[in-house]
C-alpha atoms as a PDB file:
ATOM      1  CA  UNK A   1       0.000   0.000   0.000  1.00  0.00           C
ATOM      2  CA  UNK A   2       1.334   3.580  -0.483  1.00  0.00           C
ATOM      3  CA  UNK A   3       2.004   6.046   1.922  1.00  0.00           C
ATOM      4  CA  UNK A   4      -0.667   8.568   0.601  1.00  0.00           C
ATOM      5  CA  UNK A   5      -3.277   5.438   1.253  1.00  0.00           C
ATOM      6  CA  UNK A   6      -2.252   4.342   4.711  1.00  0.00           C
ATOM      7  CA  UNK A   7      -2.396   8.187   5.761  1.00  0.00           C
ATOM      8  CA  UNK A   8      -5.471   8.249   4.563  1.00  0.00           C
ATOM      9  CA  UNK A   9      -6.492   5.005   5.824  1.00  0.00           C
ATOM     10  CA  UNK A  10      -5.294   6.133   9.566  1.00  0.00           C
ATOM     11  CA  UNK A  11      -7.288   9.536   9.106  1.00  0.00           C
ATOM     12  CA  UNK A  12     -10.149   7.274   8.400  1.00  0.00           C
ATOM     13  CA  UNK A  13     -10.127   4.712  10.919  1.00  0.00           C
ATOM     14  CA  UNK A  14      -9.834   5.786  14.412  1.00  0.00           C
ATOM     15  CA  UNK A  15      -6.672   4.248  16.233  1.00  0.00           C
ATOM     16  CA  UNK A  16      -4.702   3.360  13.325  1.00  0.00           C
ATOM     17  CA  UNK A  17      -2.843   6.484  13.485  1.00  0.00           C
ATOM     18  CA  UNK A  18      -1.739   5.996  17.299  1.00  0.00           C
ATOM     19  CA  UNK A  19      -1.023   2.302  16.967  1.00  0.00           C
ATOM     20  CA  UNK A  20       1.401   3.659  14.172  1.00  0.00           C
ATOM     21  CA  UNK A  21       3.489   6.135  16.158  1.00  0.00           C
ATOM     22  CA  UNK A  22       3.737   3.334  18.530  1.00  0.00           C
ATOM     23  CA  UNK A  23       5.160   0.283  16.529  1.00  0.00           C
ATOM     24  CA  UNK A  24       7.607   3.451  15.594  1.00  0.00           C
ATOM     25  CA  UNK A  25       8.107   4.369  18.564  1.00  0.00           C
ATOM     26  CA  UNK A  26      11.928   3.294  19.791  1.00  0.00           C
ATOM     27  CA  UNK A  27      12.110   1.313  22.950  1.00  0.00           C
ATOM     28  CA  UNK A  28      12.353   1.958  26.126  1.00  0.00           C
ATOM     29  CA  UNK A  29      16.092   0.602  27.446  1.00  0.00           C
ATOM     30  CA  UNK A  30      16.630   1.209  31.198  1.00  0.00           C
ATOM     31  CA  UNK A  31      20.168   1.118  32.448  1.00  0.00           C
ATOM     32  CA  UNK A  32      21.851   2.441  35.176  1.00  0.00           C
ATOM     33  CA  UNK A  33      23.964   5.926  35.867  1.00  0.00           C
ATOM     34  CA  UNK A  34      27.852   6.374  35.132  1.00  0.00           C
ATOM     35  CA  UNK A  35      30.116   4.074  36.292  1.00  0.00           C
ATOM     36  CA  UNK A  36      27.701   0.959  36.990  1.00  0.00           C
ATOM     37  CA  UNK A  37      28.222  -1.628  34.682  1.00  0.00           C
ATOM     38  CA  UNK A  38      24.396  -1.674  33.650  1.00  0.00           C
ATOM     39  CA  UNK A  39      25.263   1.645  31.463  1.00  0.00           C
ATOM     40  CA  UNK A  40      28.101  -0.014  29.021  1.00  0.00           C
ATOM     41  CA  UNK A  41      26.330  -2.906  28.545  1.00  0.00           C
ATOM     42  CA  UNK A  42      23.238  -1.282  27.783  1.00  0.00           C
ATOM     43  CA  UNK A  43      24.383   1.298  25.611  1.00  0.00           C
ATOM     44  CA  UNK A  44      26.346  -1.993  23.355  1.00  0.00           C
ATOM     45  CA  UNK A  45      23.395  -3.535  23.780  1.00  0.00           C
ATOM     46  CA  UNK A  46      21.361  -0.731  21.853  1.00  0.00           C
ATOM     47  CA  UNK A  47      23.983  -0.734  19.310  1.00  0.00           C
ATOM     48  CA  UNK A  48      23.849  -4.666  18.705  1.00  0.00           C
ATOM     49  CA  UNK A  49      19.984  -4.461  18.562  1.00  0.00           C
ATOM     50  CA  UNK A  50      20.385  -1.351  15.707  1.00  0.00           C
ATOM     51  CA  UNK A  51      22.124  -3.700  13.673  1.00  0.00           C
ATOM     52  CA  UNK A  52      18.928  -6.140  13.568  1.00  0.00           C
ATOM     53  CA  UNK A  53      16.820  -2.881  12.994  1.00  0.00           C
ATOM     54  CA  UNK A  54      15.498  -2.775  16.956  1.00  0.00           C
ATOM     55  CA  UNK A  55      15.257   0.961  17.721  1.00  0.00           C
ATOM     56  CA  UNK A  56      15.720   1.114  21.622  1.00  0.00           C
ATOM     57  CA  UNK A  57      16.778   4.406  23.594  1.00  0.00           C
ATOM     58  CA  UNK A  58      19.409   4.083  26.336  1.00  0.00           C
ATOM     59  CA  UNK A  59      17.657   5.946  29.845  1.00  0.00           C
ATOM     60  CA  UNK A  60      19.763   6.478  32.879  1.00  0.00           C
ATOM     61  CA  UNK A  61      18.790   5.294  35.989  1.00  0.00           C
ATOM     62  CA  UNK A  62      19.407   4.474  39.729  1.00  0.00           C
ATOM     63  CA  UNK A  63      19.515   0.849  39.015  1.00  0.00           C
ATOM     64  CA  UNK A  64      17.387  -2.625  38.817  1.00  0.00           C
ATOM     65  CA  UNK A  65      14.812  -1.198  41.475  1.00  0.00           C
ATOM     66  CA  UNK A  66      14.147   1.755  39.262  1.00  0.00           C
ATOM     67  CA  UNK A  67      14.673  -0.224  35.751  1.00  0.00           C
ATOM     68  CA  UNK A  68      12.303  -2.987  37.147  1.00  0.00           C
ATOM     69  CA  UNK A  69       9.635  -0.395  38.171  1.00  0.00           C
ATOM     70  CA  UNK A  70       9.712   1.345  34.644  1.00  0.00           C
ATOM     71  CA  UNK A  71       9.279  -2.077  33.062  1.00  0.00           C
ATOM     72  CA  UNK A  72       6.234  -2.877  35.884  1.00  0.00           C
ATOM     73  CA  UNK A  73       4.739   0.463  33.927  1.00  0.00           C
ATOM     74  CA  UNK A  74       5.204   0.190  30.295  1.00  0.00           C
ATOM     75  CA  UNK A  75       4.927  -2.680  27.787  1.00  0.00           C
ATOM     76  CA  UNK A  76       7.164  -0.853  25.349  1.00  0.00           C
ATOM     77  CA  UNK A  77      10.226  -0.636  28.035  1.00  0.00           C
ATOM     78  CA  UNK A  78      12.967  -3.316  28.852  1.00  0.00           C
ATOM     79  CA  UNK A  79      15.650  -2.735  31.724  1.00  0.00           C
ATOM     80  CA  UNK A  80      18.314  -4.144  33.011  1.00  0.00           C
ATOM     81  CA  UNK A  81      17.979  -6.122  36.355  1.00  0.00           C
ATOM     82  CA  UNK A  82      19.728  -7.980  39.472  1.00  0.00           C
ATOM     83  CA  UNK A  83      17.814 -11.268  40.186  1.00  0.00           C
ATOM     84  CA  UNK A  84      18.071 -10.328  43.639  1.00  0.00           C
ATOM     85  CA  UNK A  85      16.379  -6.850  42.894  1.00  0.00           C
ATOM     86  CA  UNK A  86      13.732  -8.877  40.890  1.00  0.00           C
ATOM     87  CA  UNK A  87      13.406 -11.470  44.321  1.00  0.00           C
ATOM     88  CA  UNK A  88      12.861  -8.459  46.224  1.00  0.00           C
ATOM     89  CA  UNK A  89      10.212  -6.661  43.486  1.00  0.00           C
ATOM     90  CA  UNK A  90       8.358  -9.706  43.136  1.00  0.00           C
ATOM     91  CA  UNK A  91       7.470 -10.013  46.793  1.00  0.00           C
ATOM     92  CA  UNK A  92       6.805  -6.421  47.035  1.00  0.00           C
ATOM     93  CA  UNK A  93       9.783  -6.093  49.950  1.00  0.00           C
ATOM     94  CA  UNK A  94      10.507  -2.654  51.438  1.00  0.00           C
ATOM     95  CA  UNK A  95      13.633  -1.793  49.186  1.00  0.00           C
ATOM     96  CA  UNK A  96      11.732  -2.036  46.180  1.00  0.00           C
ATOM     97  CA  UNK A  97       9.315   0.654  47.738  1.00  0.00           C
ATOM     98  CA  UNK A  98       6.657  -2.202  49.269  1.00  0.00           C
ATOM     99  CA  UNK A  99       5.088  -2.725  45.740  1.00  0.00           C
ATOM    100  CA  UNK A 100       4.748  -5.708  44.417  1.00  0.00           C
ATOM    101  CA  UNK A 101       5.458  -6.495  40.717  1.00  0.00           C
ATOM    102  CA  UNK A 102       3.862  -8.770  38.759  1.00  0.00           C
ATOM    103  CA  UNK A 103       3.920  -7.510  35.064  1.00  0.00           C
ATOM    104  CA  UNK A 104       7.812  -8.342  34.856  1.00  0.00           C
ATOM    105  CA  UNK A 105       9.126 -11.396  32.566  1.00  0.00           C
ATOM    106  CA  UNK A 106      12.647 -12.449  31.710  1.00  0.00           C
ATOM    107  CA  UNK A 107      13.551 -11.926  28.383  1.00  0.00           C
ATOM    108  CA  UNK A 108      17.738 -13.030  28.176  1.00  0.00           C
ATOM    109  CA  UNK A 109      20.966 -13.070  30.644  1.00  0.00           C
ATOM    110  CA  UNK A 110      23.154 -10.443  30.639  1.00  0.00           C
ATOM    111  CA  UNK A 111      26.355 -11.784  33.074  1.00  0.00           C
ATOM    112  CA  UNK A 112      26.970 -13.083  36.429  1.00  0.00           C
ATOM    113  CA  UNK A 113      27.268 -10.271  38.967  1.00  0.00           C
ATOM    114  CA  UNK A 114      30.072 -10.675  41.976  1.00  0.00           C
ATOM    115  CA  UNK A 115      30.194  -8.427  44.822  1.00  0.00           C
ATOM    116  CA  UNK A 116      33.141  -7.612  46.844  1.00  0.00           C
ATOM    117  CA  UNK A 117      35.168  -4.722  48.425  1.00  0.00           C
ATOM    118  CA  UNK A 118      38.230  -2.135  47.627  1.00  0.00           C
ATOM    119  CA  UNK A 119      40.385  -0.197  50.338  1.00  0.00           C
ATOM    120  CA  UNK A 120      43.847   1.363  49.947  1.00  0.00           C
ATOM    121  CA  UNK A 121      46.098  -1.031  50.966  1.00  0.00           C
ATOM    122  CA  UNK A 122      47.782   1.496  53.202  1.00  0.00           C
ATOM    123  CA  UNK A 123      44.185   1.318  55.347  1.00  0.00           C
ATOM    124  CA  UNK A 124      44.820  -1.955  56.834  1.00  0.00           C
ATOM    125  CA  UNK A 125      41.435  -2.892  55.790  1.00  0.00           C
ATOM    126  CA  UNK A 126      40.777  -6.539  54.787  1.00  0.00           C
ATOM    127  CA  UNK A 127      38.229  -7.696  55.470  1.00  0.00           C
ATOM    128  CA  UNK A 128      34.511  -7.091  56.235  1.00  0.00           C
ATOM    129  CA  UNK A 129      34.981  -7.111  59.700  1.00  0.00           C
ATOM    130  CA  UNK A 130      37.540  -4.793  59.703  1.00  0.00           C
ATOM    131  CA  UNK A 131      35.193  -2.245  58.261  1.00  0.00           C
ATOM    132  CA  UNK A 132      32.678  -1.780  61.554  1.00  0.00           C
ATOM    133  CA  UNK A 133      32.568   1.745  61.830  1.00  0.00           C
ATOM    134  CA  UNK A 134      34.112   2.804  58.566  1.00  0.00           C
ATOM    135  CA  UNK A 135      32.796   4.726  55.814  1.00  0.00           C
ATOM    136  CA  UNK A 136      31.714   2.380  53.259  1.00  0.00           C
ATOM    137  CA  UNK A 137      30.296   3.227  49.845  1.00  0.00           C
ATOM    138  CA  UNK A 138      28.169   0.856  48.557  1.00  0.00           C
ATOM    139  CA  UNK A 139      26.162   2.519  45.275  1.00  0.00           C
ATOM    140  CA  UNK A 140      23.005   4.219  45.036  1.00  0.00           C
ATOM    141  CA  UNK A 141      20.652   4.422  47.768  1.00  0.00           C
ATOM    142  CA  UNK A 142      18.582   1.518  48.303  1.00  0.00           C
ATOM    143  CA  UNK A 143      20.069  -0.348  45.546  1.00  0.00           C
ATOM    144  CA  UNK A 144      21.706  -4.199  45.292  1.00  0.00           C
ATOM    145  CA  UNK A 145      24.693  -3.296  46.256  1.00  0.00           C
ATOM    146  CA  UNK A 146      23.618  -1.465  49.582  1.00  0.00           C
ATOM    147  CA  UNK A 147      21.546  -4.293  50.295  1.00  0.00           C
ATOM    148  CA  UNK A 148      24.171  -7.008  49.766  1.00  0.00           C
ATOM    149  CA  UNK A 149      26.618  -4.809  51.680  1.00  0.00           C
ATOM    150  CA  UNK A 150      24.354  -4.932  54.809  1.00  0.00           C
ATOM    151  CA  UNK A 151      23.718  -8.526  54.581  1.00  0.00           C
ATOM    152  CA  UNK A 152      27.337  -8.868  54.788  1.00  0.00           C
ATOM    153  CA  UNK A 153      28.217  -6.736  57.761  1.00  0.00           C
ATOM    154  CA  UNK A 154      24.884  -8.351  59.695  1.00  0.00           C
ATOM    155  CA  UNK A 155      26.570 -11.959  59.012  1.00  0.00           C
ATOM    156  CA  UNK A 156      30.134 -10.201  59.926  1.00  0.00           C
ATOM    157  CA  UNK A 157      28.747  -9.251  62.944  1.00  0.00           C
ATOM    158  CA  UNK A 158      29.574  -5.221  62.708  1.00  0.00           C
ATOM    159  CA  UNK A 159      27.870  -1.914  61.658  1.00  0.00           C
ATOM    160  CA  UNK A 160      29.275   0.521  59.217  1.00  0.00           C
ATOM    161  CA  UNK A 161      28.528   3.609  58.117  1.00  0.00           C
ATOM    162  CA  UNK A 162      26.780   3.148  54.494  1.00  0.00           C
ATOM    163  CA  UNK A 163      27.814   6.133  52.057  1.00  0.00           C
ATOM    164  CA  UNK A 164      25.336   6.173  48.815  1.00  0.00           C
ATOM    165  CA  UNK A 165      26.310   7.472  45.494  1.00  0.00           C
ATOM    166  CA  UNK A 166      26.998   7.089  41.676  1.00  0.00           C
ATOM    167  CA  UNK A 167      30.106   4.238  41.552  1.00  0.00           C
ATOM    168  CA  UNK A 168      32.008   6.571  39.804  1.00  0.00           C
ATOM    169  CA  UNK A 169      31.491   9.355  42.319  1.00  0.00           C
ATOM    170  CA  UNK A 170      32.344   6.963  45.226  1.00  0.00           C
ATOM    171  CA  UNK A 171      35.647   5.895  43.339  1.00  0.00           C
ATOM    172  CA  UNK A 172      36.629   9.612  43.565  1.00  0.00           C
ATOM    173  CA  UNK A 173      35.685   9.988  46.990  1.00  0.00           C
ATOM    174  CA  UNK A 174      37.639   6.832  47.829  1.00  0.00           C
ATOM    175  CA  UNK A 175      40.542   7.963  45.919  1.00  0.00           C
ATOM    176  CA  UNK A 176      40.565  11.526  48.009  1.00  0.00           C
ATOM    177  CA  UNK A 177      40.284   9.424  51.008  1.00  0.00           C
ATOM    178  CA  UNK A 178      36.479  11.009  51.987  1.00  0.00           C
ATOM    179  CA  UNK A 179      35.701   6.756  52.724  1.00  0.00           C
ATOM    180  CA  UNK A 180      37.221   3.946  53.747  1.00  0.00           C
ATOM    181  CA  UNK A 181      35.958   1.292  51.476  1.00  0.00           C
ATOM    182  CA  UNK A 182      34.301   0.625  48.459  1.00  0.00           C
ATOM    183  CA  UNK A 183      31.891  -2.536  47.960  1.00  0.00           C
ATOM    184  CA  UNK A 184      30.120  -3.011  44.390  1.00  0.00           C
ATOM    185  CA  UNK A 185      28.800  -5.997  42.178  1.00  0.00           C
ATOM    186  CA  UNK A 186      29.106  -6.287  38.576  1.00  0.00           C
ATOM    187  CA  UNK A 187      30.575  -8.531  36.325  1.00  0.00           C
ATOM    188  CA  UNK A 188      34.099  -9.519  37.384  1.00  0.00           C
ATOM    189  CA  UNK A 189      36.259  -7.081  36.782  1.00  0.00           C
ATOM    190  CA  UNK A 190      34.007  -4.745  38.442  1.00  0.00           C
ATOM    191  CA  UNK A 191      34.529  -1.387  36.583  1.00  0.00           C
ATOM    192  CA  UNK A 192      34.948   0.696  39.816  1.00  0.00           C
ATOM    193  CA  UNK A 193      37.328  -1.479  42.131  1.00  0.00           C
ATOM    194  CA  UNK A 194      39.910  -1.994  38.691  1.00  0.00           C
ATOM    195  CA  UNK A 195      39.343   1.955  38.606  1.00  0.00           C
ATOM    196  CA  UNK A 196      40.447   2.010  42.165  1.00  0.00           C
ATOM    197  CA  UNK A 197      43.238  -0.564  41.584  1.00  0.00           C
ATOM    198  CA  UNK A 198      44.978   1.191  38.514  1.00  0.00           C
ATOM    199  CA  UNK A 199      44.975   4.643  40.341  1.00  0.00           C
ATOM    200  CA  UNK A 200      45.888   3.206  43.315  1.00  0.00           C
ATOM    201  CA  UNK A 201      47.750   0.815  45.559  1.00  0.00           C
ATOM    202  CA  UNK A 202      44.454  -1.282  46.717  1.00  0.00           C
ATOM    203  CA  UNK A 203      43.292  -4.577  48.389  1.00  0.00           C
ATOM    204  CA  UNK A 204      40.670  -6.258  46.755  1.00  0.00           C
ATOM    205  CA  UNK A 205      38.644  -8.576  49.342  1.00  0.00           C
ATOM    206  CA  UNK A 206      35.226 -10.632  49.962  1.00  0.00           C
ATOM    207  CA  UNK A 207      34.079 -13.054  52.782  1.00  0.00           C
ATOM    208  CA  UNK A 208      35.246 -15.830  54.779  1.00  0.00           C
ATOM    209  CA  UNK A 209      33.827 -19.054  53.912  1.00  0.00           C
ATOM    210  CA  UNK A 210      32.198 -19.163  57.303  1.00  0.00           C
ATOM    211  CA  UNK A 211      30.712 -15.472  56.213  1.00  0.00           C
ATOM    212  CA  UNK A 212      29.886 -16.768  52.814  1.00  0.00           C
ATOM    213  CA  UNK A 213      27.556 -19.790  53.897  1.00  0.00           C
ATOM    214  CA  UNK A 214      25.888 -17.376  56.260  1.00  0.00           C
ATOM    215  CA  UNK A 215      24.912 -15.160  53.416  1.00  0.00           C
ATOM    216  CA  UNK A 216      24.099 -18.008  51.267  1.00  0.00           C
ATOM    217  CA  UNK A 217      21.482 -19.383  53.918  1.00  0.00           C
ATOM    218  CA  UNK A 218      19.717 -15.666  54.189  1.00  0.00           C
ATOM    219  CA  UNK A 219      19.999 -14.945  50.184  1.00  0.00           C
ATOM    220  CA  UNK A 220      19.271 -18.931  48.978  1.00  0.00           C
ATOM    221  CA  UNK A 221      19.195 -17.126  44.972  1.00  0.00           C
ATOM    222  CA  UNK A 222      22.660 -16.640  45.297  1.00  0.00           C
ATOM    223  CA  UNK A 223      26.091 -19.080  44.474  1.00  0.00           C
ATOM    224  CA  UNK A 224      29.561 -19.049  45.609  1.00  0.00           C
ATOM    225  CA  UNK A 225      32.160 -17.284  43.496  1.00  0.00           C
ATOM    226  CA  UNK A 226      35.710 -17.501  43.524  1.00  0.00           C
ATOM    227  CA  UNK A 227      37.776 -14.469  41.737  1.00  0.00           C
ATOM    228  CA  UNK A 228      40.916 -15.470  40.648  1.00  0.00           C
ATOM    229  CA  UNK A 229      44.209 -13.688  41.572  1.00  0.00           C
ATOM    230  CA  UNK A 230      45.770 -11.094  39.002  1.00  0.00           C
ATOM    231  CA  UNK A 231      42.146 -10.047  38.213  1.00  0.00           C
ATOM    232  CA  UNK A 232      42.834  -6.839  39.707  1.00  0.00           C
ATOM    233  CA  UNK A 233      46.252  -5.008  39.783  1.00  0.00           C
ATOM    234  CA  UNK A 234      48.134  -5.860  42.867  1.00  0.00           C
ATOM    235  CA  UNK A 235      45.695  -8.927  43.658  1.00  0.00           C
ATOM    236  CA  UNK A 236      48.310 -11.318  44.553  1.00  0.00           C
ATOM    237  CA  UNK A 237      45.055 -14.031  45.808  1.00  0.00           C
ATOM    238  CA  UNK A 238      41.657 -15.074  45.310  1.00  0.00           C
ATOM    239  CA  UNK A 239      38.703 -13.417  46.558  1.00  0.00           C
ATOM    240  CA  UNK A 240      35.928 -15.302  47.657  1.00  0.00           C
ATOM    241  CA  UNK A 241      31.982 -14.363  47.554  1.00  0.00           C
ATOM    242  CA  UNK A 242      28.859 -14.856  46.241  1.00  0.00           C
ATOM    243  CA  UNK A 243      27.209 -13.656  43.516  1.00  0.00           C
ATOM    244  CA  UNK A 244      23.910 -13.863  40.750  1.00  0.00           C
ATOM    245  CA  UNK A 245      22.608 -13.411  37.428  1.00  0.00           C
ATOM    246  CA  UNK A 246      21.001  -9.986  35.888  1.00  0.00           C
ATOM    247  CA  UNK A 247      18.570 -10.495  33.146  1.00  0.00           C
ATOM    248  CA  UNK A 248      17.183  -8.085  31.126  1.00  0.00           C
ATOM    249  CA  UNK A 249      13.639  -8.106  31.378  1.00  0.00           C
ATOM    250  CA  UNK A 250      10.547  -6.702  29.610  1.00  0.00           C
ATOM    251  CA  UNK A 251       6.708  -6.360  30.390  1.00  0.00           C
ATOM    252  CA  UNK A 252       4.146  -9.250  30.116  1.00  0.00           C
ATOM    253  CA  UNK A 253       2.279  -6.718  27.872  1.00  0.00           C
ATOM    254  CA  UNK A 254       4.615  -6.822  25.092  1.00  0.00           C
ATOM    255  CA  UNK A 255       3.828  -8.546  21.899  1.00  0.00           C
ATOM    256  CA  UNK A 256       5.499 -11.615  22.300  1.00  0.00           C
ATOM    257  CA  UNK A 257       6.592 -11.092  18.683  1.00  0.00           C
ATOM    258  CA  UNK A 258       8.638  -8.059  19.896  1.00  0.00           C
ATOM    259  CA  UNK A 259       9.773 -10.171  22.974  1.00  0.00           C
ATOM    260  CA  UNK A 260      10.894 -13.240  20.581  1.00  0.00           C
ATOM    261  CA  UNK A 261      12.658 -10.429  18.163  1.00  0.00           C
ATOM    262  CA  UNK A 262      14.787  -9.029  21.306  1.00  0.00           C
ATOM    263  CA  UNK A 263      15.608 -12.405  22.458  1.00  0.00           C
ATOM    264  CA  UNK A 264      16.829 -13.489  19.727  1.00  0.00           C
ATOM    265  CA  UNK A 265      18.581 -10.777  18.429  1.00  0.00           C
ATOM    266  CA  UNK A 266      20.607 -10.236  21.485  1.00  0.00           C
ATOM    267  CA  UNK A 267      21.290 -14.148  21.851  1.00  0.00           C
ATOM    268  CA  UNK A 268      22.646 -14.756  18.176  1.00  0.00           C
ATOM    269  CA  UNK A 269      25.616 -12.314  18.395  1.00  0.00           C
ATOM    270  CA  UNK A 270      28.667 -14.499  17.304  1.00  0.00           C
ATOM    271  CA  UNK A 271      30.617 -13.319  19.818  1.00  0.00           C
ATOM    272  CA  UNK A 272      28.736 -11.024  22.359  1.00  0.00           C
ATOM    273  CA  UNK A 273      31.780  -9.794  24.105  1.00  0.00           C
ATOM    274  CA  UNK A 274      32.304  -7.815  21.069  1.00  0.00           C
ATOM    275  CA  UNK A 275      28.978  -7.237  19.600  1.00  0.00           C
ATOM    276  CA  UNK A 276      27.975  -6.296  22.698  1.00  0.00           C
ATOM    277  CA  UNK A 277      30.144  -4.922  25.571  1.00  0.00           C
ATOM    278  CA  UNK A 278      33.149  -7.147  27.257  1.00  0.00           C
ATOM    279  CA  UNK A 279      30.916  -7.751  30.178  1.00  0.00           C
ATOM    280  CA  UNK A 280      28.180  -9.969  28.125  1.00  0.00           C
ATOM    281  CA  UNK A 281      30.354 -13.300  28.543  1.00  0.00           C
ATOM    282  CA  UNK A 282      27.014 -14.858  29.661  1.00  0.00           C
ATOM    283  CA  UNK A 283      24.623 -13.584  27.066  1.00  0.00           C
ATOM    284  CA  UNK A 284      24.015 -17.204  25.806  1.00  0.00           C
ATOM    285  CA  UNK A 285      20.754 -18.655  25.430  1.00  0.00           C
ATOM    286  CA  UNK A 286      22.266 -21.677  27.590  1.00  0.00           C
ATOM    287  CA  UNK A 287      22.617 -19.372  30.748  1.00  0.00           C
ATOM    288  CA  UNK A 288      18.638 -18.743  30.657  1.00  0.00           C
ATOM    289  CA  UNK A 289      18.614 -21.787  33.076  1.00  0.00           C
ATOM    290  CA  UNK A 290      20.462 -19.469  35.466  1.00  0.00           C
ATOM    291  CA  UNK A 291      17.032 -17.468  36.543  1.00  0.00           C
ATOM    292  CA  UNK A 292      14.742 -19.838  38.501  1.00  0.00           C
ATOM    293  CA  UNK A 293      12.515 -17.460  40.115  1.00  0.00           C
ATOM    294  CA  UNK A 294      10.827 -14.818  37.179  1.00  0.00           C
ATOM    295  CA  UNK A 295       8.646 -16.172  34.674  1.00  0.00           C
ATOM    296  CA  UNK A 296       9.785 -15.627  30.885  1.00  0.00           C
ATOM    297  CA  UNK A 297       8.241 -13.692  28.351  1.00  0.00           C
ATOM    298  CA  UNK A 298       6.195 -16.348  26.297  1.00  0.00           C
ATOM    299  CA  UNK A 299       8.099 -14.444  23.248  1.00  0.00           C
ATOM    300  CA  UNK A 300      11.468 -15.406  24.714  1.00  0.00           C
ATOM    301  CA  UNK A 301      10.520 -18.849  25.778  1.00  0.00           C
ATOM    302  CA  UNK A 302       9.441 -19.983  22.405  1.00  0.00           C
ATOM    303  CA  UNK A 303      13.164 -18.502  20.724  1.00  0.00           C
ATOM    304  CA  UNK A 304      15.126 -21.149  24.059  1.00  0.00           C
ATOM    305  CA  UNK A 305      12.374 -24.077  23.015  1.00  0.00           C
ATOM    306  CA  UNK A 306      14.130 -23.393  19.173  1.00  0.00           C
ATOM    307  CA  UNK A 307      17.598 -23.567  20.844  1.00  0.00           C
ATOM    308  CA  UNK A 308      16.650 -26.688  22.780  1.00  0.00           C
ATOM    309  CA  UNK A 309      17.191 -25.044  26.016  1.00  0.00           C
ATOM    310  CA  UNK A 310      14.864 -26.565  28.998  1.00  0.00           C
ATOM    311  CA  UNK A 311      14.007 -23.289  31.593  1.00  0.00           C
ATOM    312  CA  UNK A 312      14.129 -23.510  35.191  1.00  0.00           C
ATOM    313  CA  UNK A 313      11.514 -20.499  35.276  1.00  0.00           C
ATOM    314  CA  UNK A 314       7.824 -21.591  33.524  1.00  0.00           C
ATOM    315  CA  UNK A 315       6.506 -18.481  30.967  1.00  0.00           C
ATOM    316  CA  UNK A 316       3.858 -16.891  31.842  1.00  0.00           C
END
């Protein structure tokens, strides 16, 4: 049909015309602010889907609480998102504002996230318990890694003071000595600690094993994770923690043709550590099996049943 006719055809019939500007409209990609490792990955991620002709725009944010409440909101957003943010969200806890989501589906894994800590090595500091009383940052307010943070200073036994902020504004104020600490999660390396480590002489550390099966009982969605030495600058052994998957997810609402278009398109990159961002090591269909507690988009489910990949999560 030409372009004359289906203007005239969306004067004519009423409707046409908006659902137009809205299979137009570019979607919704929520990320995180500078310095988090959401932001890269999201803005390769937009790229990447360009290439298959998926319009997205890249929108700042606080992080997976704030992503997964846009998604909650609108079918034509996706975001970027912590499975422990999304445990939270789903039961409506107080950290993701006492509302409970239930629009939210898994569309495809992003990486495994590992949380750990950063001091100058001149501090002394190494290890959580050594931080009772110090100035820790731990990124934005109310975020994962806040919340991680706390769960391991309860199981360490000691209370810090929690300093919330931008990771790249934190690595600054660690750097001018304004904290004591750093703690962050993110793909391994974590942008912000190798930030601290090349402009600085720093100690990289985690949890005890004793520590680590604490947490592990109170946060049962997470696994252990061992960070092998040299990953940092100066990091002359491994660190030890836990750690989970981030997904990016979209809204139950969306056309599961969309949903299937996404998933695919972000899961057949050759090599997504380059079509993407370094950081999407995991963005393979296989690691779907990582989330076990969000239902998938029935878009993205039927793409893994193609790839012979068996869900722990139903769709729904």
């Amino acid at each position: 049909m030409r372009r004359r006719d289906l203007m005239a055809l969306a004067a004519l019939v009423p409707g046409v015309a908006q659902a137009q500007a809205q299979a137009q409209a570019p979607i919704a990609l929520w990320t995180a602010g500078p310095g988090s490792a959401f932001l890269p990955y999201g803005e390769g991620l937009a790229r990447h889907l360009a290439r298959a002709d998926i319009a997205t725009v890249v929108r700042q944010s606080a992080g997976s609480l704030q992503n997964l409440g846009a998604v909650e909101d609108d079918a034509n957003a996706i975001g970027t998102a912590f499975l422990g943010s999304v445990w939270d969200a789903l039961d409506g806890a107080p950290n993701a504002g006492g509302r409970r989501h239930v629009a939210i589906r898994a569309l495809f894994p992003m990486y495994e996230t590992s949380f750990m800590a950063a001091a100058p090595a001149a501090s002394g500091l190494r290890n959580i318990r050594d931080l009772a009383g110090k100035r820790v940052g731990a990124g934005p307010e109310r975020g994962p890694a806040e919340g991680y943070f706390r769960v391991a200073a309860a199981v360490a036994g000691i209370e810090p003071v929690v300093v919330s902020g931008d990771p790249a504004a934190l690595v600054e104020a660690l750097l001018r000595g304004e904290i004591d600490a750093l703690w962050q999660g993110a793909a391994v390396p974590i942008p912000s600690l190798t930030m601290v480590a090349d402009r600085s002489a720093a100690v990289i550390f985690g949890l005890t094993p004793q520590e680590l099966a604490e947490a592990r009982r109170r946060l049962p969605y997470m696994a252990e994770s061992t960070v092998p030495a040299g990953t940092y600058r100066g990091q002359s052994g491994p660190v030890l923690t836990f750690s989970a998957w981030n997904f990016v997810v979209g809204n139950r609402s969306m056309p599961a043709d969309a949903a299937y278009a996404l998933t695919r398109a972000a899961l057949t990159a050759e090599d997504p550590r380059v079509s993407i961002h370094p950081s999407a090591i995991g963005t393979r269909a296989a690691n779907a099996r990582s989330n076990a507690i969000l239902p998938f988009h029935p878009g993205a489910a039927r793409y893994y049943a193609e790839q012979g990949v068996a869900l722990t999560a139903p769709a729904g």
